[in-house]
PDB file of N, CA and C in Angstrom:
ATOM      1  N   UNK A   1     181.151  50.763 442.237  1.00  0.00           N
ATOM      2  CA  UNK A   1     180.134  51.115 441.275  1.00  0.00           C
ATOM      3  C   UNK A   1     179.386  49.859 440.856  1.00  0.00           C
ATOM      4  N   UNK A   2     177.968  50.200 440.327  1.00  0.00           N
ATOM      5  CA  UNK A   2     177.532  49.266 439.802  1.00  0.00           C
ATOM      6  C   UNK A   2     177.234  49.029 439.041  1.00  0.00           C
ATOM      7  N   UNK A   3     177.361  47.430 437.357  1.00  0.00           N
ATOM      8  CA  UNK A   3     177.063  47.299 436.566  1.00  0.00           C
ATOM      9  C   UNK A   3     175.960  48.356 436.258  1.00  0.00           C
ATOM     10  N   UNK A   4     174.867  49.021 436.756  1.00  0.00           N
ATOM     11  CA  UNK A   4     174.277  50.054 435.703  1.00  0.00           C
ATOM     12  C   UNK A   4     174.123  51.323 436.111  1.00  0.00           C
ATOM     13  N   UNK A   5     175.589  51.913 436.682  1.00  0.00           N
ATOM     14  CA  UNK A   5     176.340  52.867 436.504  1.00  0.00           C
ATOM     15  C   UNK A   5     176.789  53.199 435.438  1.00  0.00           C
ATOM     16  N   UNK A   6     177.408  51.745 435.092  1.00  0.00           N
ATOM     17  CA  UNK A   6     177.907  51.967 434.181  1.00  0.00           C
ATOM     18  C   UNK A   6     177.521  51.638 432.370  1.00  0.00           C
ATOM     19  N   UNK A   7     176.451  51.148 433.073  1.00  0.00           N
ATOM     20  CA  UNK A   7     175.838  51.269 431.519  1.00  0.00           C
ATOM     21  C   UNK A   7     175.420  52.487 431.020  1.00  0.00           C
ATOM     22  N   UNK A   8     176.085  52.238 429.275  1.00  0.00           N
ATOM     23  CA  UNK A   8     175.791  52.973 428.104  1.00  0.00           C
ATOM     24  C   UNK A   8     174.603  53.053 427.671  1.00  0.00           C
ATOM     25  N   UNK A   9     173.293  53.919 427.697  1.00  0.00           N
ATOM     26  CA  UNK A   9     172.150  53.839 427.282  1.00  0.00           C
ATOM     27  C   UNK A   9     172.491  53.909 425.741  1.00  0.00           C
ATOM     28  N   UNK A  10     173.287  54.239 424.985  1.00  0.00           N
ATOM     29  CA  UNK A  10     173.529  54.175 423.285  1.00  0.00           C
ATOM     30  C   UNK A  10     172.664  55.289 422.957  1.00  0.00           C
ATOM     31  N   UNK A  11     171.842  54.911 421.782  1.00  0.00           N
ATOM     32  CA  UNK A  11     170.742  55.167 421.194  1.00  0.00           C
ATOM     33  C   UNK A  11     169.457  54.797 421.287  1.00  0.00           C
ATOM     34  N   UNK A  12     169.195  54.090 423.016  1.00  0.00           N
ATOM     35  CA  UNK A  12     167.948  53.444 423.540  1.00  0.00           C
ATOM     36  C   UNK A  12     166.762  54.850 423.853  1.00  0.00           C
ATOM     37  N   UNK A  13     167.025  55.800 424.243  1.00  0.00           N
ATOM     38  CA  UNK A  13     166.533  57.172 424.220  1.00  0.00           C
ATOM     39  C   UNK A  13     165.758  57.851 423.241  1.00  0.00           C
ATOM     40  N   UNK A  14     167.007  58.119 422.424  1.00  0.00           N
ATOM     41  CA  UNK A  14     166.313  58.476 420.963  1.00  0.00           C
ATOM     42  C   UNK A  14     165.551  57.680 420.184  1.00  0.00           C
ATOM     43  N   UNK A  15     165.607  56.366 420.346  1.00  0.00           N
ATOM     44  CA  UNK A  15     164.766  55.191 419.116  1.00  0.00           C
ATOM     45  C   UNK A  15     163.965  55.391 419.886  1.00  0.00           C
ATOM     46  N   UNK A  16     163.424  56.013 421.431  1.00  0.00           N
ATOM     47  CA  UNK A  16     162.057  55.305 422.170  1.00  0.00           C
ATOM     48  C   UNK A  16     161.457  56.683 422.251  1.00  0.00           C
ATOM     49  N   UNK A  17     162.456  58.193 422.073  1.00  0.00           N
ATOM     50  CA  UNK A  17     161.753  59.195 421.832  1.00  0.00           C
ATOM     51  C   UNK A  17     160.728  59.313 420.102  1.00  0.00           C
ATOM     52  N   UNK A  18     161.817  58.420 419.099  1.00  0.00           N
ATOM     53  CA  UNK A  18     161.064  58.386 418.163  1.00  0.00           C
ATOM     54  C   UNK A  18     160.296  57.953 417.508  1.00  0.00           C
ATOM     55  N   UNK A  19     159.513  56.567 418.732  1.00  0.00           N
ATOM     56  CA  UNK A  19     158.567  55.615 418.932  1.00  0.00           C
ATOM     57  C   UNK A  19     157.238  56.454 418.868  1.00  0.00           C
ATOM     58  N   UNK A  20     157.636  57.374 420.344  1.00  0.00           N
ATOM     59  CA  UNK A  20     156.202  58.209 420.790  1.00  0.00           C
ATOM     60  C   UNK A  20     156.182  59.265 419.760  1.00  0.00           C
ATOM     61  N   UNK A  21     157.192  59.834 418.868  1.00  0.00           N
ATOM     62  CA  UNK A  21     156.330  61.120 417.888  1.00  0.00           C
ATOM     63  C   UNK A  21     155.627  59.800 416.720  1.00  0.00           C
ATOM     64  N   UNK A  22     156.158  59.047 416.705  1.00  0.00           N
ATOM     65  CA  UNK A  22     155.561  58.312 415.694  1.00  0.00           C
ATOM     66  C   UNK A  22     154.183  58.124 416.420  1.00  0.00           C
ATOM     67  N   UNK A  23     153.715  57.224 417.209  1.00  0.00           N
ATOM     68  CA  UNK A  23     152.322  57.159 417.894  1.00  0.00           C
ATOM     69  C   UNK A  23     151.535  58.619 418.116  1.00  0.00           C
ATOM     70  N   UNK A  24     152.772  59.358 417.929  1.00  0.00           N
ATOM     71  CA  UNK A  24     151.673  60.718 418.583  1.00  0.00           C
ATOM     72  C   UNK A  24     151.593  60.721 416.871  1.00  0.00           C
ATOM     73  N   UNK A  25     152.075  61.286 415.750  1.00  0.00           N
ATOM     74  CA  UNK A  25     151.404  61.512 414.918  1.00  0.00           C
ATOM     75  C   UNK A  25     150.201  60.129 414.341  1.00  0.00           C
ATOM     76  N   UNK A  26     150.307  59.038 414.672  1.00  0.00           N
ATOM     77  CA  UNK A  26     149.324  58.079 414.410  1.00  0.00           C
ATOM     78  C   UNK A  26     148.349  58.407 415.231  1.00  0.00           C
ATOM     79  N   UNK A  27     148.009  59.001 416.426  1.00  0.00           N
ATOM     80  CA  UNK A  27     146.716  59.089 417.247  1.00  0.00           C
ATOM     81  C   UNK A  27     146.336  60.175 416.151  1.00  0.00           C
ATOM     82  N   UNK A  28     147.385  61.435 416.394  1.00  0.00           N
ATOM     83  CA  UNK A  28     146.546  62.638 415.575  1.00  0.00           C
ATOM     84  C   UNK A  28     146.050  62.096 413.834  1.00  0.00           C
ATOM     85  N   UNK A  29     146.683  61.259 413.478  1.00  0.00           N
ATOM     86  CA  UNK A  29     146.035  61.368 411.923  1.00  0.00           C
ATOM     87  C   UNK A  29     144.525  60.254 412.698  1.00  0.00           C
ATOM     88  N   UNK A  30     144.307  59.508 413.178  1.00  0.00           N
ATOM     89  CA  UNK A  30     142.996  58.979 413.595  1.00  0.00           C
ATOM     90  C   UNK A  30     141.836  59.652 413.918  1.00  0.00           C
ATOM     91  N   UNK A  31     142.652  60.927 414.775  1.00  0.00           N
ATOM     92  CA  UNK A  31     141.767  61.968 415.651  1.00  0.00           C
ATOM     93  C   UNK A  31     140.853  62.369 413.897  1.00  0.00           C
ATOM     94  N   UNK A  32     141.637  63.263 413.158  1.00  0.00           N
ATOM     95  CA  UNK A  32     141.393  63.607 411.923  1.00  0.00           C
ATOM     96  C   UNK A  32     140.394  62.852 411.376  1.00  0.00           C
ATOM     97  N   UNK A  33     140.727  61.863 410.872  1.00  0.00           N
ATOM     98  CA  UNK A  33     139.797  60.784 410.050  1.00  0.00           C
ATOM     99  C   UNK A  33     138.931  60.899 410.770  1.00  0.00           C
ATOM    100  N   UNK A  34     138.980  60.737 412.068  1.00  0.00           N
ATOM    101  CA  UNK A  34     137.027  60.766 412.636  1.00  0.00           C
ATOM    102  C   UNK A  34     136.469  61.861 412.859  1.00  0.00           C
ATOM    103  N   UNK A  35     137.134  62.851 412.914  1.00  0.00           N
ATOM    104  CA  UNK A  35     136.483  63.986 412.707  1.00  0.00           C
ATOM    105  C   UNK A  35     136.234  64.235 411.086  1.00  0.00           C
ATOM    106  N   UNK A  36     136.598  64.318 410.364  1.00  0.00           N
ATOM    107  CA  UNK A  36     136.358  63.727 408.800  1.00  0.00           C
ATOM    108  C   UNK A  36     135.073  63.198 408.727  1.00  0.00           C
ATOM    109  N   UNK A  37     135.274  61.554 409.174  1.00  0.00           N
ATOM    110  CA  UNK A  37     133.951  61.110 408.513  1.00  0.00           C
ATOM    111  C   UNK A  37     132.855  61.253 409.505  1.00  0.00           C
ATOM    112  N   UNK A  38     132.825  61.706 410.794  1.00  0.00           N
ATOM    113  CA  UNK A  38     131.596  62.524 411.282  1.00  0.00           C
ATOM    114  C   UNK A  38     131.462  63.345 410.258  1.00  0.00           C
ATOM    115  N   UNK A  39     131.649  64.289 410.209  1.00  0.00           N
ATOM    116  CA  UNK A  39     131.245  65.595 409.670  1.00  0.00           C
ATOM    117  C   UNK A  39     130.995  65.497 407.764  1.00  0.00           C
ATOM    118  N   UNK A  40     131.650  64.471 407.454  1.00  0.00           N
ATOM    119  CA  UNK A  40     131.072  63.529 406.491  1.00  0.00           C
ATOM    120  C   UNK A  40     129.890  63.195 405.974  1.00  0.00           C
ATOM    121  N   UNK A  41     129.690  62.481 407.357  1.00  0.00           N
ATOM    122  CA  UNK A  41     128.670  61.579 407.075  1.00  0.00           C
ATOM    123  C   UNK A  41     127.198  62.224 407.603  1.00  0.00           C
ATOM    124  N   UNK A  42     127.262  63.275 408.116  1.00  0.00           N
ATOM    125  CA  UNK A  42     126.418  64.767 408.759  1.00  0.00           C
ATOM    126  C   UNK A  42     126.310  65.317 410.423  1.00  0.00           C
ATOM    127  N   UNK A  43     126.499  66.070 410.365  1.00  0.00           N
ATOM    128  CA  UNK A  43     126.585  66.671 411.378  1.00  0.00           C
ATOM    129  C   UNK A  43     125.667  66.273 412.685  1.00  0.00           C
ATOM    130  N   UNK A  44     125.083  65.281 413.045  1.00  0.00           N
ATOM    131  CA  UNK A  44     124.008  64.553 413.871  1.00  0.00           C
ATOM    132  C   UNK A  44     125.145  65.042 415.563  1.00  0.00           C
ATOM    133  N   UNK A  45     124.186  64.808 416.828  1.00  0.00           N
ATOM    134  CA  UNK A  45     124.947  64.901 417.538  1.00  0.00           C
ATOM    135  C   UNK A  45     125.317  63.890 417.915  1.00  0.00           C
ATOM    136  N   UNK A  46     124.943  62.593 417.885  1.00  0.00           N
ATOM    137  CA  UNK A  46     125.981  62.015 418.389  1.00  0.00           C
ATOM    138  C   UNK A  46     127.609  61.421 417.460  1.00  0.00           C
ATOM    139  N   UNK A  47     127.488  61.846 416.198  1.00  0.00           N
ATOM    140  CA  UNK A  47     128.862  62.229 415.262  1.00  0.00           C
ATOM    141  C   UNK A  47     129.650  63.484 416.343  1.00  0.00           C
ATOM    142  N   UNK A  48     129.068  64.388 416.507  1.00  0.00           N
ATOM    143  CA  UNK A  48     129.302  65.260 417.124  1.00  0.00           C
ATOM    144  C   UNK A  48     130.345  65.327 418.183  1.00  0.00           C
ATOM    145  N   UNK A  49     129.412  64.536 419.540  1.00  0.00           N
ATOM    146  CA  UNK A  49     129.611  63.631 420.768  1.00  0.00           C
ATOM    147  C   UNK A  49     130.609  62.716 420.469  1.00  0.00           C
ATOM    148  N   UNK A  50     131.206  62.064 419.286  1.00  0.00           N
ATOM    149  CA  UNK A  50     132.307  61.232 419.130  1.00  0.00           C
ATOM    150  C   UNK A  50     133.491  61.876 418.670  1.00  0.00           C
ATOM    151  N   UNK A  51     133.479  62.967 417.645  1.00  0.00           N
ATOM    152  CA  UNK A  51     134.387  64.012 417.501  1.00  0.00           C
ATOM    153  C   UNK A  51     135.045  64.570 418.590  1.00  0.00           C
ATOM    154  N   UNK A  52     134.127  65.415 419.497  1.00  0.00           N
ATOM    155  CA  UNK A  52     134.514  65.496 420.859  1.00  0.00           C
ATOM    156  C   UNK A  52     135.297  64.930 422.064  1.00  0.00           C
ATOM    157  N   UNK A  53     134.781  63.690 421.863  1.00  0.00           N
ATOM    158  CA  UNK A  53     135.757  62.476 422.503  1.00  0.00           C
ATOM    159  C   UNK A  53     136.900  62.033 422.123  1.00  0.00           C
ATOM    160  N   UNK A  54     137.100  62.273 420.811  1.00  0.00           N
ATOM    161  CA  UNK A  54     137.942  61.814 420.287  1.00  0.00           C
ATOM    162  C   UNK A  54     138.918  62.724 420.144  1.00  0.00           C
ATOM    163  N   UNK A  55     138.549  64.146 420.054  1.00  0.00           N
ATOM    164  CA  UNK A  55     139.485  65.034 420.368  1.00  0.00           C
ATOM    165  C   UNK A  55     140.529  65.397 422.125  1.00  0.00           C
ATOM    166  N   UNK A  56     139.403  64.790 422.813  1.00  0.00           N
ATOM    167  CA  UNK A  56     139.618  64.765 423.769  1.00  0.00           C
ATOM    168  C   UNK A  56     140.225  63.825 424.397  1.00  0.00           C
ATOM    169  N   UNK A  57     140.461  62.495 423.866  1.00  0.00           N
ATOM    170  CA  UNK A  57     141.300  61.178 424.123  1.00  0.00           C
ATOM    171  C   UNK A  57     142.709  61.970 423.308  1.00  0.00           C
ATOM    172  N   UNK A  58     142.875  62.142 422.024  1.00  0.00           N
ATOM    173  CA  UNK A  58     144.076  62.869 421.139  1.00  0.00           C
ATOM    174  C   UNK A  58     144.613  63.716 422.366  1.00  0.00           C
ATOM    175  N   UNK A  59     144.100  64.844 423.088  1.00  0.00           N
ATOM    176  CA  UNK A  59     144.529  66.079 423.999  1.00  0.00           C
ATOM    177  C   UNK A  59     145.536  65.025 425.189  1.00  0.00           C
ATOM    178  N   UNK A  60     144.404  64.158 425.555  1.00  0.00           N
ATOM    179  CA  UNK A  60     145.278  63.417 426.950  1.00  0.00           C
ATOM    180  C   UNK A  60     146.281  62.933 425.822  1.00  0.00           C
ATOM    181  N   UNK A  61     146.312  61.649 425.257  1.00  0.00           N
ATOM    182  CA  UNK A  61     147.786  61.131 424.745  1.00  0.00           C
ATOM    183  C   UNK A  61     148.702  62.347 424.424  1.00  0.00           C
ATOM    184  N   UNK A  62     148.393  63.318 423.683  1.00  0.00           N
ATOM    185  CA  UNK A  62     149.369  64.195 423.030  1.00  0.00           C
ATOM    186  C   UNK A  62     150.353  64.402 424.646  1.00  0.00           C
ATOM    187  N   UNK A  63     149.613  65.280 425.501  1.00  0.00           N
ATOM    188  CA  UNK A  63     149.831  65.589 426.740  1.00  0.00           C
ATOM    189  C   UNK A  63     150.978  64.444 427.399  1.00  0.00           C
ATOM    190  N   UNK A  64     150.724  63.155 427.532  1.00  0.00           N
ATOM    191  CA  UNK A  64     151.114  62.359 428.051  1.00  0.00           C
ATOM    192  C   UNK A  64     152.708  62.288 427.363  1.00  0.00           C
ATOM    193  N   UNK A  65     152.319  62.230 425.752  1.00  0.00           N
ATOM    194  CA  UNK A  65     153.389  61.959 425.070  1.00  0.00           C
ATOM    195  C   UNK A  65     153.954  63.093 424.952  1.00  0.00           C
ATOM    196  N   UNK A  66     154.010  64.191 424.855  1.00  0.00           N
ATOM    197  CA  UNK A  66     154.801  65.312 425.288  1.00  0.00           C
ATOM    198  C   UNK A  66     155.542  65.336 426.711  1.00  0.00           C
ATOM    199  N   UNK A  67     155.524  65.049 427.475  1.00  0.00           N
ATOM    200  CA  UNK A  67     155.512  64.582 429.037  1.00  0.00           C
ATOM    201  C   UNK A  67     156.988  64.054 429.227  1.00  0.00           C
ATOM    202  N   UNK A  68     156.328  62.827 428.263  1.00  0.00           N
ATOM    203  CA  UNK A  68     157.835  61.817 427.758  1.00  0.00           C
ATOM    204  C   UNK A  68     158.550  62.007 426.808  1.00  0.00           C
ATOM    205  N   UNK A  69     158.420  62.379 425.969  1.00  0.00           N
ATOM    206  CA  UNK A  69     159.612  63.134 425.140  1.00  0.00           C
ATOM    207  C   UNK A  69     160.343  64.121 425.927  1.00  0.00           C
ATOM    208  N   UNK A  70     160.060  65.272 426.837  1.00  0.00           N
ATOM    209  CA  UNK A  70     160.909  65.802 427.393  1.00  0.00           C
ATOM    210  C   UNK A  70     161.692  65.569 428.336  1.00  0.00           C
ATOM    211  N   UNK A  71     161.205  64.326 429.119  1.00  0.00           N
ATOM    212  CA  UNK A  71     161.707  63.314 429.941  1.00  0.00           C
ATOM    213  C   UNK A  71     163.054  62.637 428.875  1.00  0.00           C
ATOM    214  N   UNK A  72     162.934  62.129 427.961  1.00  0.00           N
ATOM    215  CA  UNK A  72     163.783  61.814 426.963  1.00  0.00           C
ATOM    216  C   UNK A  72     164.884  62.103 426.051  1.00  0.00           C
ATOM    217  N   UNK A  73     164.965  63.429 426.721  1.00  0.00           N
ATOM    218  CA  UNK A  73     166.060  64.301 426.198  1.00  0.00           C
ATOM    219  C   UNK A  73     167.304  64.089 426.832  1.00  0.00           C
ATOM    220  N   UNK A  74     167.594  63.475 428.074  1.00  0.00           N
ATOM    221  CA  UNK A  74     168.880  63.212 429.041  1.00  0.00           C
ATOM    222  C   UNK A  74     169.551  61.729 428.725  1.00  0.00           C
ATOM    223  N   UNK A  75     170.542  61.641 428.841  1.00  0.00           N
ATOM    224  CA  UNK A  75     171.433  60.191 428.677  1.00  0.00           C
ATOM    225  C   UNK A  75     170.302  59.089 429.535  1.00  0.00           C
ATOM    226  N   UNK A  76     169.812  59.656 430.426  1.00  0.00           N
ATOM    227  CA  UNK A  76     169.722  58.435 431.522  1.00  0.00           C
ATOM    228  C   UNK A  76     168.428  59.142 432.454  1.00  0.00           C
ATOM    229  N   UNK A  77     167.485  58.878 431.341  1.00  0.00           N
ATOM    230  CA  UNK A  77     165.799  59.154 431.668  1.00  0.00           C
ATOM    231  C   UNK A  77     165.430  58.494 432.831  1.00  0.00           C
ATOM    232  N   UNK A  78     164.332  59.590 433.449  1.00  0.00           N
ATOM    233  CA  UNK A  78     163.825  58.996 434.241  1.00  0.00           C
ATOM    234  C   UNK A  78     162.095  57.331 433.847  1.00  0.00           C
ATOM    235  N   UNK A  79     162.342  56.773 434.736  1.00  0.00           N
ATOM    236  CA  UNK A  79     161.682  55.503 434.203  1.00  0.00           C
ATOM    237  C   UNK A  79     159.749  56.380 434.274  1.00  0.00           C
ATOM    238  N   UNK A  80     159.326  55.355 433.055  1.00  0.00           N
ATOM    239  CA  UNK A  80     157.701  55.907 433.054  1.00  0.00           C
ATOM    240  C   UNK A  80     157.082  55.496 434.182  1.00  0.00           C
ATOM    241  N   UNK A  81     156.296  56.985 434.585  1.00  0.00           N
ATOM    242  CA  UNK A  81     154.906  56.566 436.075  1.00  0.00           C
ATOM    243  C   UNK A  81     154.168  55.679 435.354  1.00  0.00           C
ATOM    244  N   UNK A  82     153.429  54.678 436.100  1.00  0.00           N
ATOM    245  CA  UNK A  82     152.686  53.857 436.025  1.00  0.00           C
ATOM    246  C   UNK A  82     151.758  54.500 435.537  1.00  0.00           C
ATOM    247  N   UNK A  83     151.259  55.754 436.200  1.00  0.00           N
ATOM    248  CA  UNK A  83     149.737  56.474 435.828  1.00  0.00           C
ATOM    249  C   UNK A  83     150.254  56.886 434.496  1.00  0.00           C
ATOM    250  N   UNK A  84     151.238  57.322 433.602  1.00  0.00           N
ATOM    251  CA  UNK A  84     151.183  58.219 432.464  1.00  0.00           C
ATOM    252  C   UNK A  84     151.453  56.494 431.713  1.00  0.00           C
ATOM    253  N   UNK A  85     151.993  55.701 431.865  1.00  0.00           N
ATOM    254  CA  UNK A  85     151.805  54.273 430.860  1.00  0.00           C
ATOM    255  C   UNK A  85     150.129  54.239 431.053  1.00  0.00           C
ATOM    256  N   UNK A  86     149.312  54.534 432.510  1.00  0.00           N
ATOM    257  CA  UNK A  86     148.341  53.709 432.087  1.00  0.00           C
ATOM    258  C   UNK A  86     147.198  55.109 431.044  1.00  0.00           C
ATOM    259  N   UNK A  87     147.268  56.148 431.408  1.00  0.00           N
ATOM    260  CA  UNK A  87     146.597  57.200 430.317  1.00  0.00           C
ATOM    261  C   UNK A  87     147.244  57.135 429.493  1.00  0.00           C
ATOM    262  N   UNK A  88     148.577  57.281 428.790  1.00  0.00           N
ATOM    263  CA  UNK A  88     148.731  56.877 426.934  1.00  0.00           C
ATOM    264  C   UNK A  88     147.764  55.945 426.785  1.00  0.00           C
ATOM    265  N   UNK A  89     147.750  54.538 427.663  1.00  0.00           N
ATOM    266  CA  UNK A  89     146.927  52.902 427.426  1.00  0.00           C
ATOM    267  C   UNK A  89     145.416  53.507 426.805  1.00  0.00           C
ATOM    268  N   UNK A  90     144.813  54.236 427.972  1.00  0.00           N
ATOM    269  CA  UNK A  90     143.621  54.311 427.818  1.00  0.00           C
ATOM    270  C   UNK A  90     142.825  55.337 426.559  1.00  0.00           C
ATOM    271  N   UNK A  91     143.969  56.338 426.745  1.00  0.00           N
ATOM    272  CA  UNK A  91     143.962  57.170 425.519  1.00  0.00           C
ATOM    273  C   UNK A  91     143.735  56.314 424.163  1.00  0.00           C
ATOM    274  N   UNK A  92     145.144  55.486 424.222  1.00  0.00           N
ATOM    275  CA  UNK A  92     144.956  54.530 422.695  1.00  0.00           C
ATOM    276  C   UNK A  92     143.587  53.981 422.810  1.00  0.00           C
ATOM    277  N   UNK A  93     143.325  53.158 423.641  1.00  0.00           N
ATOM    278  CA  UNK A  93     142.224  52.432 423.428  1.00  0.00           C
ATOM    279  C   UNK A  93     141.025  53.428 422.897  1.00  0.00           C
ATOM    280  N   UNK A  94     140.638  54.489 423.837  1.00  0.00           N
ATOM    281  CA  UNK A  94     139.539  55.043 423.599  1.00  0.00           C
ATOM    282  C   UNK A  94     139.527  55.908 421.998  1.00  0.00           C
ATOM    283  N   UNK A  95     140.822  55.570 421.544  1.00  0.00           N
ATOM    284  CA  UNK A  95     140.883  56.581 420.314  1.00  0.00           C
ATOM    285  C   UNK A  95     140.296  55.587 419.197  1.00  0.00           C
ATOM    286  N   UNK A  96     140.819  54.367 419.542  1.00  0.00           N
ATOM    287  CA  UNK A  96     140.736  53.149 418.539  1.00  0.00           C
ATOM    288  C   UNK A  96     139.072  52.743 418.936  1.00  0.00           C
ATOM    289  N   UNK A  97     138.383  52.576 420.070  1.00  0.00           N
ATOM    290  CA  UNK A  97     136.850  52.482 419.952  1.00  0.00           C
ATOM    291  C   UNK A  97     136.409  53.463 419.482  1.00  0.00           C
ATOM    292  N   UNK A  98     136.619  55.314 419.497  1.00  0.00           N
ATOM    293  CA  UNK A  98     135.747  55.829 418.637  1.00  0.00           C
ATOM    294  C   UNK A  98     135.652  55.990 416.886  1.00  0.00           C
ATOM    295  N   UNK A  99     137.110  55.600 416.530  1.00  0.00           N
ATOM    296  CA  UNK A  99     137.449  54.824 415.242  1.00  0.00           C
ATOM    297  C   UNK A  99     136.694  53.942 414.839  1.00  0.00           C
ATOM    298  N   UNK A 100     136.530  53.209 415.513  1.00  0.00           N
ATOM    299  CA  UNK A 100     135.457  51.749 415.133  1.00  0.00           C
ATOM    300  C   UNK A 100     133.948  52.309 415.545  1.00  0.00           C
ATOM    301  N   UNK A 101     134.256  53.014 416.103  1.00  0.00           N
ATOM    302  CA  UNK A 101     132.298  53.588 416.203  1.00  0.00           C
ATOM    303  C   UNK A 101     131.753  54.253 415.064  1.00  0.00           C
ATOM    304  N   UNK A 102     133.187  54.874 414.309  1.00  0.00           N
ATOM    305  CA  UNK A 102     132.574  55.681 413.210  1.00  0.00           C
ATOM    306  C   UNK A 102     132.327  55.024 412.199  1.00  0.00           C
ATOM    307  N   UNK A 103     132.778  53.456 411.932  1.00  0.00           N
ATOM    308  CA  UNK A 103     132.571  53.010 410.737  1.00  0.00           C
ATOM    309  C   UNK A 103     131.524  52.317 410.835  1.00  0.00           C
ATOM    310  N   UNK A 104     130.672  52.489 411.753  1.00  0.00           N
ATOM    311  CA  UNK A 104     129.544  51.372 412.220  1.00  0.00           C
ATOM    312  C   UNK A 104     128.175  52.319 412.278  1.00  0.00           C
TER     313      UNK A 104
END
């Protein structure tokens, strides 16, 4: 056998399942706020056009991060695809530029 056979994952699972509900509820309260202060600040379309996007960056991460949480339920998870690390990535990012678009 080999040293990580036999390793004990502990509680490395659960602290990293309860990483992503934490990020997933931080994207969704962002999603919110910008849909907020669009609709705030008036209904124009391109407020509109950023709501949209922004709902739509929230849909992919949620997706992604749902993905991995159920992946996360076993002693000894399978390791993250490259493609679902790199859409959470891009998700965050694009959630955090239409954040900063709205205050501008």
């Amino acid at each position: 056998m080999t040293a990580t056979a036999d390793r004990d994952p502990g509680l490395q699972p659960e602290r990293t399942r309860l990483a992503w509900r934490r990020t997933t509820l931080t994207a969704t309260v962002v999603a919110l706020l910008a849909g907020r202060q669009a609709l705030h600040s008036g209904a124009n379309p391109a407020a509109l056009v950023a709501v949209a996007l922004s709902a739509l960056a929230w849909l992919g991460f949620l997706l992604v991060a749902h993905r991995r949480v159920s992946v996360l339920g076993v002693a000894r998870p399978k390791q993250f695809a490259p493609r679902g690390a790199l859409t959470a990535a891009l998700c965050t990012v694009a959630l955090a530029v239409f954040a900063a678009a709205m205050l501008f």
